[in-house]
N, C-alpha and C. Protein backbone atom coordinates (compact mmCIF):
# COMPACT_ATOMS: atom_id res chain seq x y z
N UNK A 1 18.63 8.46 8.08
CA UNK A 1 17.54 7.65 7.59
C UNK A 1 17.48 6.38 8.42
N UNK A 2 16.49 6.14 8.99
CA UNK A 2 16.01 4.93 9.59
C UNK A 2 14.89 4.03 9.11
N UNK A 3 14.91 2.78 9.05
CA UNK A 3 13.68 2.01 8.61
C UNK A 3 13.91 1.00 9.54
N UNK A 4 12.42 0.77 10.49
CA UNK A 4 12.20 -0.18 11.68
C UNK A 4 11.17 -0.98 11.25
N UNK A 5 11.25 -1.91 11.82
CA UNK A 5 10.03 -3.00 12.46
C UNK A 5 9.45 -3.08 13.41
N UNK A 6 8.00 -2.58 13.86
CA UNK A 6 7.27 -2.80 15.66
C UNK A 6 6.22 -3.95 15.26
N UNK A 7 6.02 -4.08 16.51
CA UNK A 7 4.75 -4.72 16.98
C UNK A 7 3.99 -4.40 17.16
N UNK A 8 2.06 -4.65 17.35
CA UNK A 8 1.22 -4.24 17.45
C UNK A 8 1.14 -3.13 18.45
N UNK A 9 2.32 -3.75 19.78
CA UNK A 9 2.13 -3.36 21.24
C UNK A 9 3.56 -1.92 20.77
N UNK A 10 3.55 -1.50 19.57
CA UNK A 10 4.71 -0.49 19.66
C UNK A 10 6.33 -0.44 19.86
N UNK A 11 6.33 -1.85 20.06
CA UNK A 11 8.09 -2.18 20.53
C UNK A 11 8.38 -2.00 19.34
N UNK A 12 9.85 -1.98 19.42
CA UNK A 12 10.38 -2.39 17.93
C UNK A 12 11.21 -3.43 18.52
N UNK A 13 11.11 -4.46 17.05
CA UNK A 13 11.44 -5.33 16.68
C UNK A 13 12.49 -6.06 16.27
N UNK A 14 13.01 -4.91 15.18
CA UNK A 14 14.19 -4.89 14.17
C UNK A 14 14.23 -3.48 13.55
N UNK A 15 15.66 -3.66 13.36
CA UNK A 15 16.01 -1.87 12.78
C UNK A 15 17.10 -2.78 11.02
N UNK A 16 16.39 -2.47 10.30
CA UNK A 16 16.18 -2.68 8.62
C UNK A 16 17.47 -2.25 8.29
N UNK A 17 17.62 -0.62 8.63
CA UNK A 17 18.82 0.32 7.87
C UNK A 17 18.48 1.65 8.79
N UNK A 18 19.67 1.97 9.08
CA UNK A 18 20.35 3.54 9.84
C UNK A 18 21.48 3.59 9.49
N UNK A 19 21.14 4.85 9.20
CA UNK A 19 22.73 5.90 9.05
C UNK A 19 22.12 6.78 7.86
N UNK A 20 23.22 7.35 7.56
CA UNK A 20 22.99 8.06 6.50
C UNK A 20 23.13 7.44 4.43
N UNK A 21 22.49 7.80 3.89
CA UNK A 21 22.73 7.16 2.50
C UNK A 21 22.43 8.50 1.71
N UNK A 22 23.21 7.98 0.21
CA UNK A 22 23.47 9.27 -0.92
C UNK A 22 21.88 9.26 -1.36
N UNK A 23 21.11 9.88 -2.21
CA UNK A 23 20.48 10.11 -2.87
C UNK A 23 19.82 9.20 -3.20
N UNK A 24 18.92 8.28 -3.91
CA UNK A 24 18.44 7.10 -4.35
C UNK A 24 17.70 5.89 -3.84
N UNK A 25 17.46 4.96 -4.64
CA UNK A 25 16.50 4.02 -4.55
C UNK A 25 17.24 3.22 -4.03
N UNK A 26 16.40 2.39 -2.52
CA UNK A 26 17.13 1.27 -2.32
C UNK A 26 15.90 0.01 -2.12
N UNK A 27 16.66 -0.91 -1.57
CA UNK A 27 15.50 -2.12 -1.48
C UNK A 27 15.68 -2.54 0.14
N UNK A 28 15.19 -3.27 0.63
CA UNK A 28 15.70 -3.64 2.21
C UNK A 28 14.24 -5.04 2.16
N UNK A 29 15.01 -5.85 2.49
CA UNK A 29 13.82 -7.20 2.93
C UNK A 29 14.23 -7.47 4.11
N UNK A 30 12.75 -7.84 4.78
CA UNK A 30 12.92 -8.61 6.32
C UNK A 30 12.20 -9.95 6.22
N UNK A 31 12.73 -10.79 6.84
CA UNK A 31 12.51 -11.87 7.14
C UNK A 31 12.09 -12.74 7.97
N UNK A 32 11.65 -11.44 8.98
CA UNK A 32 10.81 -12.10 9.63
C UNK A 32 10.95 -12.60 11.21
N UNK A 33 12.05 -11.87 11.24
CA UNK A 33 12.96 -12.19 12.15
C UNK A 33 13.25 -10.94 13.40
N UNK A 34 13.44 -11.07 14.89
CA UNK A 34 13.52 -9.83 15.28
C UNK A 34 15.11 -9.57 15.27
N UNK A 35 15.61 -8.82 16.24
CA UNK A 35 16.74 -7.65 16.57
C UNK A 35 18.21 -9.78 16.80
N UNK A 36 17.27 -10.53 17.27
CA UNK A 36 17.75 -11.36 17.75
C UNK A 36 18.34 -12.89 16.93
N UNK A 37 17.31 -12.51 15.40
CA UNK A 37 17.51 -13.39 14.69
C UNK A 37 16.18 -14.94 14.61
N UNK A 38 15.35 -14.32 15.75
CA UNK A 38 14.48 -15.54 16.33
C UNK A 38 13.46 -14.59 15.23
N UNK A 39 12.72 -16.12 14.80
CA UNK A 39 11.80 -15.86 13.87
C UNK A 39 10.34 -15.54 15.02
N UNK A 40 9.80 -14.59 14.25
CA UNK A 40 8.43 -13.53 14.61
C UNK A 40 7.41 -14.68 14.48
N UNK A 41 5.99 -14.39 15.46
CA UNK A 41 4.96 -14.99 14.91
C UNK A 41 4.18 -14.44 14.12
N UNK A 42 3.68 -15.37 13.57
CA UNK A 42 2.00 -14.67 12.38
C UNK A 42 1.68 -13.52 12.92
N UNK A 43 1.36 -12.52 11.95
CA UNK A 43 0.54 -11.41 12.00
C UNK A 43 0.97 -9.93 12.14
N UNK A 44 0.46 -9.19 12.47
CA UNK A 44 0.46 -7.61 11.96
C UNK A 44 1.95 -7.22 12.29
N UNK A 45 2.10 -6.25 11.31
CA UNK A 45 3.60 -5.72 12.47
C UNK A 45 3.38 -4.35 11.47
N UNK A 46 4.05 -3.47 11.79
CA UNK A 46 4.31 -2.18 11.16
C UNK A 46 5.72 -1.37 11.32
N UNK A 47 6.01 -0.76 9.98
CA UNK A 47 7.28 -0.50 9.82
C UNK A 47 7.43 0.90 9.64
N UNK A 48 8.26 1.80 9.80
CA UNK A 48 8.34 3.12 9.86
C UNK A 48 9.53 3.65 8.93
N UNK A 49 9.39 4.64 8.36
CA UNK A 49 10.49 5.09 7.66
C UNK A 49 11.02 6.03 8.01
N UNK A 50 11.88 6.65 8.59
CA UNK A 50 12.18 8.08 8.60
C UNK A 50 13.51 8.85 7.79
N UNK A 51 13.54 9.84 7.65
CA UNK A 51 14.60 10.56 7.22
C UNK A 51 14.52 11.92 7.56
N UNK A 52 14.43 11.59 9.01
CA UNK A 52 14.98 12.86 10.40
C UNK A 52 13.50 14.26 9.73
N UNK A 53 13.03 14.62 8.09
CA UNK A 53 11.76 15.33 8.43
C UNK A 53 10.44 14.72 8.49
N UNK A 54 10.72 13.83 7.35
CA UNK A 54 9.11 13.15 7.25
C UNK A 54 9.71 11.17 7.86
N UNK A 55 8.27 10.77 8.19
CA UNK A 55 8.23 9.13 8.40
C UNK A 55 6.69 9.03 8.16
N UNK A 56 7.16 7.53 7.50
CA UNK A 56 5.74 7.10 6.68
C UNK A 56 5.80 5.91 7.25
N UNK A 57 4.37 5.41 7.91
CA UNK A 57 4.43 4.26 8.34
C UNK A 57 3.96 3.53 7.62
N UNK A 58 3.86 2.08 8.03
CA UNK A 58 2.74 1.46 6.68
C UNK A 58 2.56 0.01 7.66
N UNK A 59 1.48 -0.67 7.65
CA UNK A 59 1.20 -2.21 8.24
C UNK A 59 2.05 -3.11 7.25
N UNK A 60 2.42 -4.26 7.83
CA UNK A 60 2.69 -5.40 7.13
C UNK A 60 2.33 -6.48 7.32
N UNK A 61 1.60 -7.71 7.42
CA UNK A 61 1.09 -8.67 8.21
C UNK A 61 2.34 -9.81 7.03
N UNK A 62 2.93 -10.28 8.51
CA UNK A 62 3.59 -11.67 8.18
C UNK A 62 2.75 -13.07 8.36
N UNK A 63 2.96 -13.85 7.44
CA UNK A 63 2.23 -14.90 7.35
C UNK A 63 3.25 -16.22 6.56
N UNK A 64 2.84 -17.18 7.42
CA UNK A 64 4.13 -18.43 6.09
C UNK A 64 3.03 -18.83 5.24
């Protein structure tokens, strides 16, 4: 299971959570921040979910 962060331009950003996990609900917050710890600017980004069959993407627009 993987959950990322890209940019408009497709990079990624930040990686949320990888590896493997048991069964269940989890939570994961980003902050806004990339791979580096340096805070992101305003605006779109999109995050991906996978678990190796299906990935669901979804937009997120950061804003302070």
């Amino acid at each position: 299971m993987s959950l990322r962060v890209y940019n408009t331009a497709g990079q990624l950003v930040k990686v949320l959570a990888s590896g493997r996990y048991k069964p269940g609900a989890y939570t994961s917050v980003w902050n806004g921040t990339d791979a580096k710890g340096r805070r992101l600017a305003n605006g779109v980004y999109f995050y991906a979910l996978d678990n190796g069959v299906n990935r669901i993407s979804r937009k997120v627009v950061l804003a302070d």
